[in-house]
N, C-alpha and C. Protein backbone atom coordinates (compact mmCIF):
# COMPACT_ATOMS: atom_id res chain seq x y z
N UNK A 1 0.84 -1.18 0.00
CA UNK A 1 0.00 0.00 0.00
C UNK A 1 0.88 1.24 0.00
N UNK A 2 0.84 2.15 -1.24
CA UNK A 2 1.73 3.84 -0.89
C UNK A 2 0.63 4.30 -0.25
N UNK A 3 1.56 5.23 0.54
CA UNK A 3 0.58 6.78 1.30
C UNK A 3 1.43 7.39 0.98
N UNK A 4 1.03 9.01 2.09
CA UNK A 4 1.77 9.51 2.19
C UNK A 4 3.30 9.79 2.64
N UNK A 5 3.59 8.40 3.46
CA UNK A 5 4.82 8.58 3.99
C UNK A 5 5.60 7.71 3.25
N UNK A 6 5.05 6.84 2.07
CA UNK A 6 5.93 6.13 1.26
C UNK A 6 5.22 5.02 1.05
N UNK A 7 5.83 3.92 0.54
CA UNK A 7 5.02 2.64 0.64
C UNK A 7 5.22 2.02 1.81
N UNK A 8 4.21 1.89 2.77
CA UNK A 8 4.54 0.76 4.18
C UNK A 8 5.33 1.45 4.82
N UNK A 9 5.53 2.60 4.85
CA UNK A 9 6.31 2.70 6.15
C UNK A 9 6.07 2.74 7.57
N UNK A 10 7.69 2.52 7.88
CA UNK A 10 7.52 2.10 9.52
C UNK A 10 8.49 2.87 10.03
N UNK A 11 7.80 3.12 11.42
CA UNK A 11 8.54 3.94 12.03
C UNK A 11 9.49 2.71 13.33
N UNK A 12 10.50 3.34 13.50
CA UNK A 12 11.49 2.43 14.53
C UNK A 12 10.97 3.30 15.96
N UNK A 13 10.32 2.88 17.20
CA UNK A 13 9.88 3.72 17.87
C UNK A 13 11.12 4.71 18.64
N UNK A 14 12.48 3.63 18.61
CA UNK A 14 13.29 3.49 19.67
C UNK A 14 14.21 5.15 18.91
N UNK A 15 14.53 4.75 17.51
CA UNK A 15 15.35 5.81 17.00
C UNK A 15 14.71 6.71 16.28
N UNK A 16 13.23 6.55 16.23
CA UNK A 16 11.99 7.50 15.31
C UNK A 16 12.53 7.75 13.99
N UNK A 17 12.96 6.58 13.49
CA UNK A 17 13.51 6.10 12.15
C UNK A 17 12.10 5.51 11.43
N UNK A 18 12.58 6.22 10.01
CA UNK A 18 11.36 5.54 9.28
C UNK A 18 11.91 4.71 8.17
N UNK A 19 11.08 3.64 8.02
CA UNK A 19 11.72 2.74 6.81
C UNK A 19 10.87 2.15 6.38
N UNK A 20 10.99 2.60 4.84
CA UNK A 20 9.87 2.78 3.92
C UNK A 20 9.66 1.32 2.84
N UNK A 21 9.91 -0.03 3.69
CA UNK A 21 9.90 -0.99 2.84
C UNK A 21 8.67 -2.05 3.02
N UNK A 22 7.50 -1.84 3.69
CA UNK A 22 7.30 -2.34 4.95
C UNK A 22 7.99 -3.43 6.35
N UNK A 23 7.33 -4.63 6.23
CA UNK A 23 7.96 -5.24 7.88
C UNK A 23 8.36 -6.43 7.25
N UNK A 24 8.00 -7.19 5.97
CA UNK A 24 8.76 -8.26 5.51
C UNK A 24 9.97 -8.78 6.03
N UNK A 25 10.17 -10.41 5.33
CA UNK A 25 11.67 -10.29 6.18
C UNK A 25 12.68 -9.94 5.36
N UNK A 26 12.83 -9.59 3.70
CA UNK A 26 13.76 -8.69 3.21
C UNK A 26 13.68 -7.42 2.91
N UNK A 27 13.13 -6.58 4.36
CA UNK A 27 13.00 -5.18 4.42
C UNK A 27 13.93 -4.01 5.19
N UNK A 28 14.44 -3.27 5.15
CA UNK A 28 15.05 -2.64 6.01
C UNK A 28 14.35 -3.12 7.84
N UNK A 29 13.67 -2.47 7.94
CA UNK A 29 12.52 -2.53 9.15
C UNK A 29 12.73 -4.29 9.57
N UNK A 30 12.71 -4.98 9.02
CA UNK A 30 13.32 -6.35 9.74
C UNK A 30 14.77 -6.61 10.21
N UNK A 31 15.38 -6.22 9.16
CA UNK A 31 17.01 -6.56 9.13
C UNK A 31 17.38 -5.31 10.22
N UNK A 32 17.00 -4.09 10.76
CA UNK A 32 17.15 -3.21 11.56
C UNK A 32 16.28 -3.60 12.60
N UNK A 33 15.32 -4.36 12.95
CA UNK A 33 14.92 -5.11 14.23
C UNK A 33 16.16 -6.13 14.57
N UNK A 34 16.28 -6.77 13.33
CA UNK A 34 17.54 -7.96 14.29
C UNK A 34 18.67 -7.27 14.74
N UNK A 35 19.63 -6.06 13.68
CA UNK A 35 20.77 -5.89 13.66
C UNK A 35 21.00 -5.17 15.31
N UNK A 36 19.97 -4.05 15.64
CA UNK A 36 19.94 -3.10 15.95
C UNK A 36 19.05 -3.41 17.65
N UNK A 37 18.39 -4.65 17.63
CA UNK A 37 17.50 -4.85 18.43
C UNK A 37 16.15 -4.25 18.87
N UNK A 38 15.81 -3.41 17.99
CA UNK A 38 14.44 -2.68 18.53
C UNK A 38 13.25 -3.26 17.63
N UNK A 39 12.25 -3.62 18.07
CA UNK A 39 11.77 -4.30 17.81
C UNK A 39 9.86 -3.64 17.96
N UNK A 40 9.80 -2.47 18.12
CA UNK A 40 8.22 -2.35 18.11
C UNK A 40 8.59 -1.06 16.98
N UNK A 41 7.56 -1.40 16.08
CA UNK A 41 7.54 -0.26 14.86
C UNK A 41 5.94 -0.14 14.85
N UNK A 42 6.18 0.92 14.18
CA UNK A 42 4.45 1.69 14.05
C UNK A 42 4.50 1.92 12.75
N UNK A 43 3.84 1.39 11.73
CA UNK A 43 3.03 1.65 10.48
C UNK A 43 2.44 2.68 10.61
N UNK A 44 3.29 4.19 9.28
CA UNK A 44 2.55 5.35 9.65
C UNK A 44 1.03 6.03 8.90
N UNK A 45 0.91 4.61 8.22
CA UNK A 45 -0.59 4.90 7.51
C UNK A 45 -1.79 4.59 8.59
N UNK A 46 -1.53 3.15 9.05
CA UNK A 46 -2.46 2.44 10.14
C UNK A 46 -2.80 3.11 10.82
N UNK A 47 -0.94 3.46 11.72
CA UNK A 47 -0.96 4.15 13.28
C UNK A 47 -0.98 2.41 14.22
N UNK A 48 -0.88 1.16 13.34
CA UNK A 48 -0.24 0.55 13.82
C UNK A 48 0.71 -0.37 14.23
N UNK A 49 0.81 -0.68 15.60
CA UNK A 49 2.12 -1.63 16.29
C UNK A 49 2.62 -2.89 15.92
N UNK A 50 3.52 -3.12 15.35
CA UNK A 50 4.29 -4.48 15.29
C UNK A 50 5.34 -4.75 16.08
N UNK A 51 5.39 -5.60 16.12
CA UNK A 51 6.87 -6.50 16.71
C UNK A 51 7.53 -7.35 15.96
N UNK A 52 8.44 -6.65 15.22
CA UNK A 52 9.80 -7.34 14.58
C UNK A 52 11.10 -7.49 15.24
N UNK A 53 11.36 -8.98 14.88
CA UNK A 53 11.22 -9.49 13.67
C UNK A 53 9.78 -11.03 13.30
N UNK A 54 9.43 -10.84 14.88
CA UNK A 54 8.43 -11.74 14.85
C UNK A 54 6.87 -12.00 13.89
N UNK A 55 7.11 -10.50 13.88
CA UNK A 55 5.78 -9.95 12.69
C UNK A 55 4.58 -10.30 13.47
N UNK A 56 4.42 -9.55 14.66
CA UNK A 56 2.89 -9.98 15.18
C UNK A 56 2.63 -7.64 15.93
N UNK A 57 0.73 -7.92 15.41
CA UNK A 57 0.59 -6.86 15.95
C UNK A 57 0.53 -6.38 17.28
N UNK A 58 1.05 -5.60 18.19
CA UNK A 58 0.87 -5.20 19.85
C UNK A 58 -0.66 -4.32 19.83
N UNK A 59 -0.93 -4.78 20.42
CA UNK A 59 -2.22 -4.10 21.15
C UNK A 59 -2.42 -3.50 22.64
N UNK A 60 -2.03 -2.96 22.83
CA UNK A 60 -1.33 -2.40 24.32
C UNK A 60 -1.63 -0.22 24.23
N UNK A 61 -3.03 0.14 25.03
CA UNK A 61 -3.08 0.88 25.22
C UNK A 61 -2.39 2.08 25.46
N UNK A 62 -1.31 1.60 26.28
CA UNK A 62 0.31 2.20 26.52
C UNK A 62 0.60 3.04 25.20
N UNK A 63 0.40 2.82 24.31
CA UNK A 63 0.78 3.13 23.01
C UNK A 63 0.14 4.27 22.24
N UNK A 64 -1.10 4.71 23.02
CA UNK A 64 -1.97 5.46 22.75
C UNK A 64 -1.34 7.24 22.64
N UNK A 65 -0.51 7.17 23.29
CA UNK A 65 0.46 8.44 23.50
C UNK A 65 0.94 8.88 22.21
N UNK A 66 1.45 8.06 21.99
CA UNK A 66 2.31 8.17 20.82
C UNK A 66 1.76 8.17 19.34
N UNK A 67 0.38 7.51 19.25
CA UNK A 67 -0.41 7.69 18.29
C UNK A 67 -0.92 8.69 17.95
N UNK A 68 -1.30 9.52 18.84
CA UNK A 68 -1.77 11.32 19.65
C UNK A 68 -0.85 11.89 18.60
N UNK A 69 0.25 11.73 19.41
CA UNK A 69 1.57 12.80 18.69
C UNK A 69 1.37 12.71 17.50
N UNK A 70 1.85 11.38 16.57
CA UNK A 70 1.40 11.07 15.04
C UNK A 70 0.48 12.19 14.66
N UNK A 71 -0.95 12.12 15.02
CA UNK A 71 -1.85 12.92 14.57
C UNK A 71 -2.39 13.65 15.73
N UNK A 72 -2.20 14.54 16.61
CA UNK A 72 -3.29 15.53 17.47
C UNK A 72 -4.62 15.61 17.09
N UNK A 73 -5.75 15.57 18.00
CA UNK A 73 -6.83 16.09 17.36
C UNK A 73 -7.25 17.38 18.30
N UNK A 74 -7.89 17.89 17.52
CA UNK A 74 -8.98 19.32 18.40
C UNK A 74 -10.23 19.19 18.13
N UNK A 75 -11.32 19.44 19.59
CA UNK A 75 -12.78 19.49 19.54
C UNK A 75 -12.96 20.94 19.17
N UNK A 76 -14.26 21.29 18.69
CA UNK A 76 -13.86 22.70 18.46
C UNK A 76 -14.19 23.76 19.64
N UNK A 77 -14.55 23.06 20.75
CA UNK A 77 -14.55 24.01 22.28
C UNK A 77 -12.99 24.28 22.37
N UNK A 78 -11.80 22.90 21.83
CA UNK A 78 -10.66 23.28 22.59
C UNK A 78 -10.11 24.50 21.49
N UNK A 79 -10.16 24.19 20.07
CA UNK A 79 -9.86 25.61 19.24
C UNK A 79 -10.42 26.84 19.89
N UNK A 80 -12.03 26.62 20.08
CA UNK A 80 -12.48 28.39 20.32
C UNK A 80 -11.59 28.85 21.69
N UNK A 81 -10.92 28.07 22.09
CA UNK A 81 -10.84 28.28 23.37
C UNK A 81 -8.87 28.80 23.81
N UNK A 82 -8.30 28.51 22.76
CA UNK A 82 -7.03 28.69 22.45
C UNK A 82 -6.80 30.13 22.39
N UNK A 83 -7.66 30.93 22.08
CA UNK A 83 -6.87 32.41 22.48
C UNK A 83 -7.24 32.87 23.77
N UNK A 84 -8.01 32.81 24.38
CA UNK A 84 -8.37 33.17 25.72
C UNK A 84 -7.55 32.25 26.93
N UNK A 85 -7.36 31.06 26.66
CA UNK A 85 -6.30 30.19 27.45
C UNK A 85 -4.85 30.47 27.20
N UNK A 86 -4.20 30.93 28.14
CA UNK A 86 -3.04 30.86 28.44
C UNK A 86 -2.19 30.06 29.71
N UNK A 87 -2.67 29.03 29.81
CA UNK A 87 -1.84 27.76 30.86
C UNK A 87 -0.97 27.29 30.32
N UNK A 88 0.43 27.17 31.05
CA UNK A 88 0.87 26.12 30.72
C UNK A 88 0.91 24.73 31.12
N UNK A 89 1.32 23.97 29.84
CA UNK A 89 1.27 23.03 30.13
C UNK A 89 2.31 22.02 30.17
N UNK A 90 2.44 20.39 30.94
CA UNK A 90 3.91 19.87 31.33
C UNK A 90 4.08 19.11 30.16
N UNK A 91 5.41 18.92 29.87
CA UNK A 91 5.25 17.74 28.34
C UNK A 91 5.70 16.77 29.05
N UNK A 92 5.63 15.63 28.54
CA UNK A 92 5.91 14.19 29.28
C UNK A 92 7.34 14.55 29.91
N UNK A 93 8.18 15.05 28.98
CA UNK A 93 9.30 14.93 29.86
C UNK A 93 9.94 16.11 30.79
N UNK A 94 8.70 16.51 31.17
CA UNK A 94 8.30 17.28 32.52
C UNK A 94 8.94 18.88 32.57
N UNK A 95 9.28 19.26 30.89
CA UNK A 95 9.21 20.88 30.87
C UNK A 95 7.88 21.14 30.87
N UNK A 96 7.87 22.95 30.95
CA UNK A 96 6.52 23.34 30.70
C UNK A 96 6.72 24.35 29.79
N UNK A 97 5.71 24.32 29.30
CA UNK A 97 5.40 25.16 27.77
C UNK A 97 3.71 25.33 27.58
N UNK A 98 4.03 26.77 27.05
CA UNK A 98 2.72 27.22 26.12
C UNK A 98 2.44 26.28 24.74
N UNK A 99 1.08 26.00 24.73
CA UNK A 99 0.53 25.16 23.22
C UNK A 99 0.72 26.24 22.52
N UNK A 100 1.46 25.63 21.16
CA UNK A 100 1.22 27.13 19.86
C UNK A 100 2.73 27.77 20.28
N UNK A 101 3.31 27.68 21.31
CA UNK A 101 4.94 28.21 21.46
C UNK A 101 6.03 27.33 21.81
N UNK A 102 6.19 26.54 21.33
CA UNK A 102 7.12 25.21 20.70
C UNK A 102 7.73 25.86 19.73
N UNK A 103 9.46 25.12 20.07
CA UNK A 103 10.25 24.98 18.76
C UNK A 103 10.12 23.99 18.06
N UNK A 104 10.66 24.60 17.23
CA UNK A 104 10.74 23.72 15.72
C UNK A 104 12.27 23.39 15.48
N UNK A 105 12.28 21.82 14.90
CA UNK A 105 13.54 21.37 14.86
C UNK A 105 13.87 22.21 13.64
N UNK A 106 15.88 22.52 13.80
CA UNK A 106 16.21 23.58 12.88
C UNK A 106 16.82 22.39 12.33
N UNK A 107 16.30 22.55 10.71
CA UNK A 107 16.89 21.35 9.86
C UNK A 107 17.89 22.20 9.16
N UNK A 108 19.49 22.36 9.16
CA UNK A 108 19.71 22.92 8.52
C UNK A 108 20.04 24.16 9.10
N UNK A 109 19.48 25.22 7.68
CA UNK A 109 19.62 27.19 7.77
C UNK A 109 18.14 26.76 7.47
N UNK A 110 16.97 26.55 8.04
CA UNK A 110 15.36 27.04 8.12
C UNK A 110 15.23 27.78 9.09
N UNK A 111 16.23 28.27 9.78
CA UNK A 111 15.30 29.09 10.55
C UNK A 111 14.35 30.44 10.00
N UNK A 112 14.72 30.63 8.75
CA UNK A 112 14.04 31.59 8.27
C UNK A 112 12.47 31.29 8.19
N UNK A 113 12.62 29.82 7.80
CA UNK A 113 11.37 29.25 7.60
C UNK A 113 10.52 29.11 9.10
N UNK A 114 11.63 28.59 9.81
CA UNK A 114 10.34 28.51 11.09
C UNK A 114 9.71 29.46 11.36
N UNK A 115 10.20 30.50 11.32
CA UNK A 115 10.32 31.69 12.18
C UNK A 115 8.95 31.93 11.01
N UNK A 116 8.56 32.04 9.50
CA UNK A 116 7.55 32.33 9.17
C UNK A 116 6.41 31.59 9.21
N UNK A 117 6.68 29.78 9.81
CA UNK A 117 5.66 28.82 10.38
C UNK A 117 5.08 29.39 11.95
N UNK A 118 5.79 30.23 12.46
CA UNK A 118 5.54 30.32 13.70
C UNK A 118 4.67 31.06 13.52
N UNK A 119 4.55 32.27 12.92
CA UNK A 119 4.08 33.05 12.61
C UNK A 119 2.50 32.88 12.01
N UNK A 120 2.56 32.28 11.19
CA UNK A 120 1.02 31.85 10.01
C UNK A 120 0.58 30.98 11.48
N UNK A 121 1.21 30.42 11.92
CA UNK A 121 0.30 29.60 13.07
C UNK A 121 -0.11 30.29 14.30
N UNK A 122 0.34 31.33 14.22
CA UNK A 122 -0.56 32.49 15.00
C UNK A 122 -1.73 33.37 14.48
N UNK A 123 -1.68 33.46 13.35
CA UNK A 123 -3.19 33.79 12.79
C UNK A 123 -4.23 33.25 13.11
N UNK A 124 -5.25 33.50 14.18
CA UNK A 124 -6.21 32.57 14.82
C UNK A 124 -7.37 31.84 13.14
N UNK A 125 -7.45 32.78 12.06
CA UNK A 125 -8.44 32.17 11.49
C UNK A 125 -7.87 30.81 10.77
N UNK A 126 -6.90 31.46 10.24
CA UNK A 126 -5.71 30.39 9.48
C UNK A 126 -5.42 28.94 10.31
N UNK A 127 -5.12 29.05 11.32
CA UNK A 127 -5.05 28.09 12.45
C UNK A 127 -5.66 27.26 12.70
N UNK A 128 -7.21 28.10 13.06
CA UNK A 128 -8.44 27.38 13.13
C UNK A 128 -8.43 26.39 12.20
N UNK A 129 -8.64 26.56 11.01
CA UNK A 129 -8.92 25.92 10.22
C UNK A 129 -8.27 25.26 10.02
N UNK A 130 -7.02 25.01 10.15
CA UNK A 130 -6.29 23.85 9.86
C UNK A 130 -6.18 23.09 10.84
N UNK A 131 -6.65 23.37 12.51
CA UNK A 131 -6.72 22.30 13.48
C UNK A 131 -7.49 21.64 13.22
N UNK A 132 -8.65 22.10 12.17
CA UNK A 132 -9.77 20.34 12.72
C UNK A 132 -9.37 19.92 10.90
N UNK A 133 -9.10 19.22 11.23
CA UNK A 133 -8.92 17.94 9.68
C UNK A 133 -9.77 18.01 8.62
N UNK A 134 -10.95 17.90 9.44
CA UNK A 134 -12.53 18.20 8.64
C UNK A 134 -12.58 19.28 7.88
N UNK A 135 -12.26 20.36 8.15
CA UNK A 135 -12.23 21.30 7.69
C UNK A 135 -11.61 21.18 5.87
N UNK A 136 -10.43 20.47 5.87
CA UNK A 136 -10.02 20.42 4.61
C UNK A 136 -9.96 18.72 3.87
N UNK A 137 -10.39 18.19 4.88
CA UNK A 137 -10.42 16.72 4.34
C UNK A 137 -10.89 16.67 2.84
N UNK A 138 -12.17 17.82 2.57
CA UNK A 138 -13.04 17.31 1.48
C UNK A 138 -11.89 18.03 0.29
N UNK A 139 -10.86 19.24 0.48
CA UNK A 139 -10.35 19.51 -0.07
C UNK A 139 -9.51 18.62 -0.90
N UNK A 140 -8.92 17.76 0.08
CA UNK A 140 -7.99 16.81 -0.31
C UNK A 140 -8.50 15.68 -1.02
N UNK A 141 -9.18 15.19 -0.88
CA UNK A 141 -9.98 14.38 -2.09
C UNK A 141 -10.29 15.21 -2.87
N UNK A 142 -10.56 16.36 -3.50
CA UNK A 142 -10.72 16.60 -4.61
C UNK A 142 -9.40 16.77 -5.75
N UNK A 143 -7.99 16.66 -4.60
CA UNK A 143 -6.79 16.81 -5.47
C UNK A 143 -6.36 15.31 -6.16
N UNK A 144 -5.78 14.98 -6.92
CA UNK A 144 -4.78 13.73 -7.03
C UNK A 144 -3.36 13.14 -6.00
N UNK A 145 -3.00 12.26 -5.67
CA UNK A 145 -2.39 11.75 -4.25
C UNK A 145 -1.07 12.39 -4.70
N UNK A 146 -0.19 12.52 -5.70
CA UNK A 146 1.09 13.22 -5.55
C UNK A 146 0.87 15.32 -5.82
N UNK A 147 -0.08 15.56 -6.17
CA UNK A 147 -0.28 17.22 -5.96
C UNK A 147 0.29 17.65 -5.03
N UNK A 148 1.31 18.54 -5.38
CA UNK A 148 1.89 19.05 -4.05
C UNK A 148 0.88 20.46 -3.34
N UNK A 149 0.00 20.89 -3.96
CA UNK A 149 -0.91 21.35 -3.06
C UNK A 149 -1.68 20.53 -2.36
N UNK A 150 -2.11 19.71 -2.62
CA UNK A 150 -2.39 18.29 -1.31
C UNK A 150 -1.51 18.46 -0.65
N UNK A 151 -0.64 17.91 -0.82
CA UNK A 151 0.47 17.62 0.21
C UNK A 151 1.01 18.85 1.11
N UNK A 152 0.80 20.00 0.80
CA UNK A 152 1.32 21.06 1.64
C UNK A 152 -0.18 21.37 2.38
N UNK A 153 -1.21 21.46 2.09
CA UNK A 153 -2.67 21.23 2.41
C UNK A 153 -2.27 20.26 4.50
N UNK A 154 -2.03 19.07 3.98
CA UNK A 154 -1.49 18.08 4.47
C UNK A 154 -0.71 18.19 5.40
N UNK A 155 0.15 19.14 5.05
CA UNK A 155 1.38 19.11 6.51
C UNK A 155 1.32 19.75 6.85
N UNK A 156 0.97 20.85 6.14
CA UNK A 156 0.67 22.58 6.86
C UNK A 156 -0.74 22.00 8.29
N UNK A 157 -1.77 21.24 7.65
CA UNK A 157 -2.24 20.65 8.99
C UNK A 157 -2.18 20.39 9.86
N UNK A 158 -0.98 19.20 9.48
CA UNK A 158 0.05 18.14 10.79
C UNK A 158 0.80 19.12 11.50
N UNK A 159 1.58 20.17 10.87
CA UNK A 159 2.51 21.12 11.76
C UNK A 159 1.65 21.51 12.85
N UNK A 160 0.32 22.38 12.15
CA UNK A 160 -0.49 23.24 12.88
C UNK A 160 -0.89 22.45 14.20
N UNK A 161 -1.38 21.37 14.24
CA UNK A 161 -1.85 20.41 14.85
C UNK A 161 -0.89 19.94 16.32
N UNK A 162 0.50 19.53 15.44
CA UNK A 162 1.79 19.47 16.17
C UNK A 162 1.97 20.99 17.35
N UNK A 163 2.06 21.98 16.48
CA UNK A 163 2.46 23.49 17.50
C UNK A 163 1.65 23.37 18.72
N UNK A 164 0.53 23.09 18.21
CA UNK A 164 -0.57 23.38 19.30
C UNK A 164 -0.95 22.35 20.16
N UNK A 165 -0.58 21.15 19.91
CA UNK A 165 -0.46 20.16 20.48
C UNK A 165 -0.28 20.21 22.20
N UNK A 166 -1.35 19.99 23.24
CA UNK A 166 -1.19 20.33 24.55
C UNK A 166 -0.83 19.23 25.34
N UNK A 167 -0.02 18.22 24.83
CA UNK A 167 0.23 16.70 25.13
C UNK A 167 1.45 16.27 24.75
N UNK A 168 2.90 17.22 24.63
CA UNK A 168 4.20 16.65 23.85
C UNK A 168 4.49 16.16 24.53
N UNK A 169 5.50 14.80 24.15
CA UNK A 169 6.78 14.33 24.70
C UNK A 169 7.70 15.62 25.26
N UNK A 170 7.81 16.44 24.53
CA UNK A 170 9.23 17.53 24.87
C UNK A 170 8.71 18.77 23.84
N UNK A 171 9.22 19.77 24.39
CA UNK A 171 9.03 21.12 23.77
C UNK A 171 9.25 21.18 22.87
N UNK A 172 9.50 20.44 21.88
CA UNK A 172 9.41 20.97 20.38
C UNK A 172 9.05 20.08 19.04
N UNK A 173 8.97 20.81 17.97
CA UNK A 173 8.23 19.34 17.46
C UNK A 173 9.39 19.14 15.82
């Protein structure tokens, strides 16, 4: 099956490595379960858990965290409710931070770029709309699957989603 993140890919939970062959046993994602020893990957179309190299699915609630992160969602009480709230909040690994004031990993010289993601994701209408999914889902079916206006449609979402995200592992995304 292709998606968006490639064909079959899997994420390595341990090194948040993705490997885009699926879980077979002549796949990256197997031969990097034995070599390497880590052994629970997440399929990033599903959202789910395997255990390689054994090839069986985990079902373990525990896991629910991390599925979150993958995709955030917002009700739209918690959007309307994002400019008038100012709490912070703890990320798992027990900083505290404002939702919507997270760094962004600097890939590179982007900081030019973050610095104008930070920005568009402070526009409350712009924002809005890209926190609830719904909002542009119907958009995206009307494009073809490699359109890169889909696809920026798409992540410009996931980012938005990510910034505001009131549930991180760690301050930044």
């Amino acid at each position: 099956m292709d998606g968006i993140f490639g064909p079959c890919s899997y994420l390595d939970i341990i090194f948040s490595l993705a490997l885009h062959q699926g879980r077979g046993t002549n796949t990256h994602a197997h031969t990097h379960s034995v070599n390497e020893g880590h052994h629970v990957f997440l399929n990033l179309e599903t959202r789910r858990f395997y255990c390689l190299p054994d090839n069986y699915e985990i079902m373990d609630g525990s896991l629910e965290d991390i599925t979150y992160l993958l995709n955030p969602t917002f009700s739209k009480k918690q959007i309307c409710e994002l400019d008038s709230c100012c709490k912070m909040v703890r990320a798992i690994n027990g900083l505290t931070y404002y939702p919507g004031l997270v760094g962004l990993n600097n890939i590179k010289a982007n900081d030019y770029c973050n610095v104008v993601l930070q920005l568009l994701s402070h526009i409350s209408p712009l924002r809005d709309f890209f926190l609830c999914e719904a909002n542009y889902s119907g958009l995206l079916e009307l494009r073809p699957g490699g359109d890169p206006m889909r696809l920026l449609m798409q992540r410009f979402g996931e980012l938005m989603r990510k910034l505001w995200n009131p549930r991180h592992f760690k301050t930044h995304v």
